[in-house]
N, C-alpha and C. Protein backbone atom coordinates (compact mmCIF):
# COMPACT_ATOMS: atom_id res chain seq x y z
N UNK A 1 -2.15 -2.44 -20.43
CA UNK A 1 -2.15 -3.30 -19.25
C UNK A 1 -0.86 -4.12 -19.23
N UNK A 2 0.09 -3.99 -18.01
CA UNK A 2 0.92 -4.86 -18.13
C UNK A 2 1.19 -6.08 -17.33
N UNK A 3 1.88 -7.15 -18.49
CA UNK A 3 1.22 -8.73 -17.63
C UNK A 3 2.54 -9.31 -17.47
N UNK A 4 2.92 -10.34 -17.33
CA UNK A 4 3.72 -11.13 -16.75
C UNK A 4 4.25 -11.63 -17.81
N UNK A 5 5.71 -11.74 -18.34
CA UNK A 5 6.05 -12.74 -19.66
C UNK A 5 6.04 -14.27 -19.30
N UNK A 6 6.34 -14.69 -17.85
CA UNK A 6 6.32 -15.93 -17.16
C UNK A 6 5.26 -17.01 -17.52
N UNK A 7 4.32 -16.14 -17.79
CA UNK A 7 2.94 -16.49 -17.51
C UNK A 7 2.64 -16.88 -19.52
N UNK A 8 3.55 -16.67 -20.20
CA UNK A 8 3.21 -16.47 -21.91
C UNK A 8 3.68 -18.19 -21.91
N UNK A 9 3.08 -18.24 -23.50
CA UNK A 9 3.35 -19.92 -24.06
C UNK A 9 4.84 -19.78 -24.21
N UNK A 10 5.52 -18.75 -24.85
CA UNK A 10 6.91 -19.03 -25.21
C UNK A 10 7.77 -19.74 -24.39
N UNK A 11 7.39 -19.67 -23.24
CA UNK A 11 7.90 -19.79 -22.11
C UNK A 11 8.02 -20.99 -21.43
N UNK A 12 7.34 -21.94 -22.40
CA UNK A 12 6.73 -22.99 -21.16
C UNK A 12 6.95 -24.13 -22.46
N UNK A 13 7.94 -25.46 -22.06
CA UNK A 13 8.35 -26.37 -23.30
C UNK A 13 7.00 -27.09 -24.09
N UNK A 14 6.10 -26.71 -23.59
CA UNK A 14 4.91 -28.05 -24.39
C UNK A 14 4.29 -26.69 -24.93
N UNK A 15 5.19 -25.52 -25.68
CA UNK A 15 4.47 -24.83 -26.47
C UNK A 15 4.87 -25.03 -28.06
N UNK A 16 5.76 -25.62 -28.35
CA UNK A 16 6.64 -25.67 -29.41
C UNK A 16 7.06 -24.35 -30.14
N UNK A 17 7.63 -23.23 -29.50
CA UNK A 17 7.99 -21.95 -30.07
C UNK A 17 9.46 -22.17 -29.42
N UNK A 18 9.96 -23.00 -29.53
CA UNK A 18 11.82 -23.33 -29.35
C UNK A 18 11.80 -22.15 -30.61
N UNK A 19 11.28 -22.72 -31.84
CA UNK A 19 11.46 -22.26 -32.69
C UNK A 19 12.05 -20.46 -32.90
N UNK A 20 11.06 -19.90 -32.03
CA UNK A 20 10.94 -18.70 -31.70
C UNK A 20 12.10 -17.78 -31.19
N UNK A 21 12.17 -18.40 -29.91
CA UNK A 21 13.09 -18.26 -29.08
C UNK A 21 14.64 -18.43 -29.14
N UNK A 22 15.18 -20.07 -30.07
CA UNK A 22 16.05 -20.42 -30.30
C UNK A 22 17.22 -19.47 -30.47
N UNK A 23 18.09 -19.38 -30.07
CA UNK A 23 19.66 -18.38 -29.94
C UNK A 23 20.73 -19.80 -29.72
N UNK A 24 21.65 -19.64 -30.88
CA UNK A 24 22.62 -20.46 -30.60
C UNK A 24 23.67 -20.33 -30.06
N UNK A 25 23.66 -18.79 -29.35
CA UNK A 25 24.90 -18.17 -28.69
C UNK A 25 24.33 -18.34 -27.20
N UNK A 26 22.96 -18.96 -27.06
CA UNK A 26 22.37 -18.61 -25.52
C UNK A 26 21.33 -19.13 -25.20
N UNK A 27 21.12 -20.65 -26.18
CA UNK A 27 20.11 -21.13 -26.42
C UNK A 27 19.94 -21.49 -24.83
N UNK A 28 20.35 -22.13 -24.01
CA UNK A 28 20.07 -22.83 -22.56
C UNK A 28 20.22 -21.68 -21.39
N UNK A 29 20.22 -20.64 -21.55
CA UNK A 29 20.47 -19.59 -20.39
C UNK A 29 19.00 -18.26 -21.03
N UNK A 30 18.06 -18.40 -21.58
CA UNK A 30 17.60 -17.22 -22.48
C UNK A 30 16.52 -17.15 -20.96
N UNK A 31 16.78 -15.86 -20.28
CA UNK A 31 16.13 -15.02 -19.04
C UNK A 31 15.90 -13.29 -19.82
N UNK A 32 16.26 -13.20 -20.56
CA UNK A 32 16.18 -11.47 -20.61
C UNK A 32 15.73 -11.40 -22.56
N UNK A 33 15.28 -10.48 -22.87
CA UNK A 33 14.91 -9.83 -24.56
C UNK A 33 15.14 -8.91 -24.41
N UNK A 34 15.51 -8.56 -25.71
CA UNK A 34 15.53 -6.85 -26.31
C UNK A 34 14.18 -6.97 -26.96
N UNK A 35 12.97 -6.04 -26.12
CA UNK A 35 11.87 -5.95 -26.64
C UNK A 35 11.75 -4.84 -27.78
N UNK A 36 12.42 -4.32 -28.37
CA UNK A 36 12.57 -3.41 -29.36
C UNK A 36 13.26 -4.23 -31.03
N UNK A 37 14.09 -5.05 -30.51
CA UNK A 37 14.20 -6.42 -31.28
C UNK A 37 13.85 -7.45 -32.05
N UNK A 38 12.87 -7.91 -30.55
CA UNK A 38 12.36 -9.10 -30.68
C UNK A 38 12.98 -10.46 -30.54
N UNK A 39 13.97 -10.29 -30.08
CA UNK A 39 15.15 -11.51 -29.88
C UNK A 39 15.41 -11.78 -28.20
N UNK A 40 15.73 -12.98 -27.79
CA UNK A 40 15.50 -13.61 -26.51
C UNK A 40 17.29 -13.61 -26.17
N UNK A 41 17.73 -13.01 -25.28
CA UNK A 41 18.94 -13.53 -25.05
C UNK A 41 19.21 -13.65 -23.25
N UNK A 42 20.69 -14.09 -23.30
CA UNK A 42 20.93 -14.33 -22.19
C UNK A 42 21.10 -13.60 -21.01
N UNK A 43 21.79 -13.70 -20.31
CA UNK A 43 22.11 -12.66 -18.81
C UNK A 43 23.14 -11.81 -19.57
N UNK A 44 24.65 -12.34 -20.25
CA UNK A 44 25.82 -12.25 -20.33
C UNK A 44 25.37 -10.91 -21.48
N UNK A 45 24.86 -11.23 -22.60
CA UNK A 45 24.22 -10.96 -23.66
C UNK A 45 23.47 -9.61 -23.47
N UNK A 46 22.81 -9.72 -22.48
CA UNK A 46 21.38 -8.94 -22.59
C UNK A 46 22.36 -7.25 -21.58
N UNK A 47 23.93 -7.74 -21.17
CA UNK A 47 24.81 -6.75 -21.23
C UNK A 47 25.21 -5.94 -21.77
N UNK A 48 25.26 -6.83 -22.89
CA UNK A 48 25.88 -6.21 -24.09
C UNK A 48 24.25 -5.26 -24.96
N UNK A 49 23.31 -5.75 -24.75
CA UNK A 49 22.39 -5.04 -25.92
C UNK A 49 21.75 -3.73 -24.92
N UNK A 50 22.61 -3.86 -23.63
CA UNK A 50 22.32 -2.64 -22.99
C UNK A 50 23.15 -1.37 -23.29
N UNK A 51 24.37 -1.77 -24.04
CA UNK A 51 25.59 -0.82 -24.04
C UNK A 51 24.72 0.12 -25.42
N UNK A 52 24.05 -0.69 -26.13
CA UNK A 52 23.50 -0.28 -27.29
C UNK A 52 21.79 -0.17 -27.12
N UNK A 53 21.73 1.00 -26.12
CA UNK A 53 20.82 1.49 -25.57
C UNK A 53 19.73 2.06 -27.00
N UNK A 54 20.17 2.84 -27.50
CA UNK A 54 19.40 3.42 -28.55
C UNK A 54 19.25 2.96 -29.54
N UNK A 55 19.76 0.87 -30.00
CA UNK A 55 19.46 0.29 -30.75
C UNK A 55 18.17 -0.58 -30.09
N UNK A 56 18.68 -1.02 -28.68
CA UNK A 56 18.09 -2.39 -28.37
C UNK A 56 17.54 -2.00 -26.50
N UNK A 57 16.63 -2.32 -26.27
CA UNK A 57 16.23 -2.35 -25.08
C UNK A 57 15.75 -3.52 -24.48
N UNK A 58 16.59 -3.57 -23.31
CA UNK A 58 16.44 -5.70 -22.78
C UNK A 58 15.71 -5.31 -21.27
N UNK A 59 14.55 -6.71 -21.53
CA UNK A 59 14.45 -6.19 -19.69
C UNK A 59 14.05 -7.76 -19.56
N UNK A 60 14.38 -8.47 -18.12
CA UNK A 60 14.04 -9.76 -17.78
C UNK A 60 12.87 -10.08 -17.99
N UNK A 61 12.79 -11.84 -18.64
CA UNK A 61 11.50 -12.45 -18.86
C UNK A 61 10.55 -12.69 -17.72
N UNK A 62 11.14 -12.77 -16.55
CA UNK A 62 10.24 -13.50 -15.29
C UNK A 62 10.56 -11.68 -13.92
N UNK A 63 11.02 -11.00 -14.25
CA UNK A 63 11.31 -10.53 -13.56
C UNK A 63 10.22 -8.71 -13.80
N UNK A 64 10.63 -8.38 -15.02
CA UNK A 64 9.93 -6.93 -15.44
C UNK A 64 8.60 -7.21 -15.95
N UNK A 65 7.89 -6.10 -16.11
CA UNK A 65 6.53 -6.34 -16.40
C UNK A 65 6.80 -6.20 -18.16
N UNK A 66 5.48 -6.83 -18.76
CA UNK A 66 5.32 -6.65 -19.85
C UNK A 66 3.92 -6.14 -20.56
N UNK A 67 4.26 -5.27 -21.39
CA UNK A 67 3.04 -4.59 -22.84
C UNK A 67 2.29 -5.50 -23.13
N UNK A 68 0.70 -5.95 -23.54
CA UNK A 68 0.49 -6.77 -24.42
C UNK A 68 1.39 -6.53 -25.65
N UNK A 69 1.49 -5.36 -26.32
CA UNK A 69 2.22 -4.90 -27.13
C UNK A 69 3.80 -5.54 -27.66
N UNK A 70 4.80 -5.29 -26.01
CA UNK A 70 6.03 -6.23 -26.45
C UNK A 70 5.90 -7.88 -26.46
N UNK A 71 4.68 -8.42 -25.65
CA UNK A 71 4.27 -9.65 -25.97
C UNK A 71 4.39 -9.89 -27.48
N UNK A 72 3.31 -9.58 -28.26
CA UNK A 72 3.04 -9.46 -29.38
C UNK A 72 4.54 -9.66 -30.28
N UNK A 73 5.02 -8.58 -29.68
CA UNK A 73 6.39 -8.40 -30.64
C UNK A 73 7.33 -9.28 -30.76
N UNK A 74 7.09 -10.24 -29.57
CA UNK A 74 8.12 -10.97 -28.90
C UNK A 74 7.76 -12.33 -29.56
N UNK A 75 6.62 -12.28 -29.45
CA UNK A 75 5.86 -13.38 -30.12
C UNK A 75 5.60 -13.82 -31.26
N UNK A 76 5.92 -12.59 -32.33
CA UNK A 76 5.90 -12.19 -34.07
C UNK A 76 7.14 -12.65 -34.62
N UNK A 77 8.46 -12.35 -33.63
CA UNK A 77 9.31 -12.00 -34.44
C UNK A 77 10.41 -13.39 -33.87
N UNK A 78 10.97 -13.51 -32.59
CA UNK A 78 12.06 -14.10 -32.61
C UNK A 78 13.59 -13.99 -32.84
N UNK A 79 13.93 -15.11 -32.70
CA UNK A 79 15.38 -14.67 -32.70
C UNK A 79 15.83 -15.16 -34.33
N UNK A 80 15.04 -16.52 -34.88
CA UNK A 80 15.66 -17.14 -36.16
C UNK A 80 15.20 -15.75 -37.23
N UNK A 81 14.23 -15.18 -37.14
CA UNK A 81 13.28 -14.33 -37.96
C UNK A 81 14.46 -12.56 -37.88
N UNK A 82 15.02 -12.65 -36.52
CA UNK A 82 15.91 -11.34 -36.71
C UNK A 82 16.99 -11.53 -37.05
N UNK A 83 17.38 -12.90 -36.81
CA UNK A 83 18.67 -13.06 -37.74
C UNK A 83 18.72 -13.19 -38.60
N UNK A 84 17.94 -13.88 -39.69
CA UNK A 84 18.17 -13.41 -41.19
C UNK A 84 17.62 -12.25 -41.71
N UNK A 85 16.86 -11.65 -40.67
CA UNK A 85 17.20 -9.57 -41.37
C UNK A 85 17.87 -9.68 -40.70
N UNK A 86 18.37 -9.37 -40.10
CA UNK A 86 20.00 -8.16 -39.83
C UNK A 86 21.07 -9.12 -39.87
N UNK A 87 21.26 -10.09 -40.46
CA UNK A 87 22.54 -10.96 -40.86
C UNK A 87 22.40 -11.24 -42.38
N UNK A 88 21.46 -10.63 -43.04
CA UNK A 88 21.38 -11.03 -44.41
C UNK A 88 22.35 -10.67 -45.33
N UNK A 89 23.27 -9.50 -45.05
CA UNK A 89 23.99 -9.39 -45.65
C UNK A 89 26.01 -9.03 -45.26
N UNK A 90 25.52 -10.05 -43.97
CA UNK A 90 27.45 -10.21 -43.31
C UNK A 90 27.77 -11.46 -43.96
N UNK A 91 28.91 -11.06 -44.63
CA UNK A 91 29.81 -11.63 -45.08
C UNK A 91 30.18 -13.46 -44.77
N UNK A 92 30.12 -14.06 -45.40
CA UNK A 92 30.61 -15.87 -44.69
C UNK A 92 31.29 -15.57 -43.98
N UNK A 93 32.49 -15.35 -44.03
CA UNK A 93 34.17 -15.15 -43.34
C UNK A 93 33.67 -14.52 -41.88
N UNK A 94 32.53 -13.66 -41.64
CA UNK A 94 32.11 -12.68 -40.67
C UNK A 94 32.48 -13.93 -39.09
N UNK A 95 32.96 -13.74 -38.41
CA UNK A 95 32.88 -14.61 -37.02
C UNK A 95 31.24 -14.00 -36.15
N UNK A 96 30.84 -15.43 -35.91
CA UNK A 96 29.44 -15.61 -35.24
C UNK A 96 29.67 -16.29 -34.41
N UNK A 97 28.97 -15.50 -33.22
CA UNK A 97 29.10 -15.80 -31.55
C UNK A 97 28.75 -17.36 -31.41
N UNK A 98 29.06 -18.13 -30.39
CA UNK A 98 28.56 -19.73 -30.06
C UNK A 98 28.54 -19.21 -28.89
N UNK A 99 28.00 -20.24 -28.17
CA UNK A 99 27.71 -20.88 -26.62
C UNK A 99 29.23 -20.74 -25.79
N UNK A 100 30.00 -20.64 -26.59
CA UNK A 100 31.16 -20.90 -25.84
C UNK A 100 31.69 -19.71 -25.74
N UNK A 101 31.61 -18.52 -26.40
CA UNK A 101 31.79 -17.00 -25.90
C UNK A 101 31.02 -16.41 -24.95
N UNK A 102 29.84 -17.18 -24.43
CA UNK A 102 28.79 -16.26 -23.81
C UNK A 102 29.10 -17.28 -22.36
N UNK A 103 29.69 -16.08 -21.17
CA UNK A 103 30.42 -16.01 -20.39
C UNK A 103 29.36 -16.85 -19.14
């Protein structure tokens, strides 16, 4: 059955899942996820995780329908929770995106 992400707690500030959601490259613009992910990103962003189709699949929070399923996923995992797997092992020196690259 597919439902509305609009309509989820993540979504709404008196849920306290900032936590969840939080992106420091896109923390104040987060409209779109890579539901294959689990990470919340921006408009600018959610460009880029399209180019990388067969890693990441993004579709708008208020706009596309949603899985209970990618709910779930969306809801498990986050953005702080995918960045330390898949950043666990880049380098200090590695350059990490800010607010101020994301167009």
């Amino acid at each position: 059955m597919k439902r509305s992400f609009k309509d989820q707690p993540c979504l709404r500030d008196d849920s306290g899942s900032n936590e969840i959601h939080r992106n420091e490259m896109s923390q104040h613009c987060v409209c779109w996820a890579s539901y294959t992910l689990g990470v919340f990103v921006c408009h600018s962003c959610s460009g880029l995780h399209r180019n990388i189709a067969q890693i990441s699949k993004v579709k708008s929070l208020l706009l596309d329908p949603w899985t209970a399923a990618q709910l779930e996923l969306m809801d498990s995992v986050g953005n702080l929770a995918a960045n330390a797997k898949y950043e666990q092992t880049v380098p200090a020196f590695y350059y990490r995106p800010t607010s101020k690259d994301c167009a």
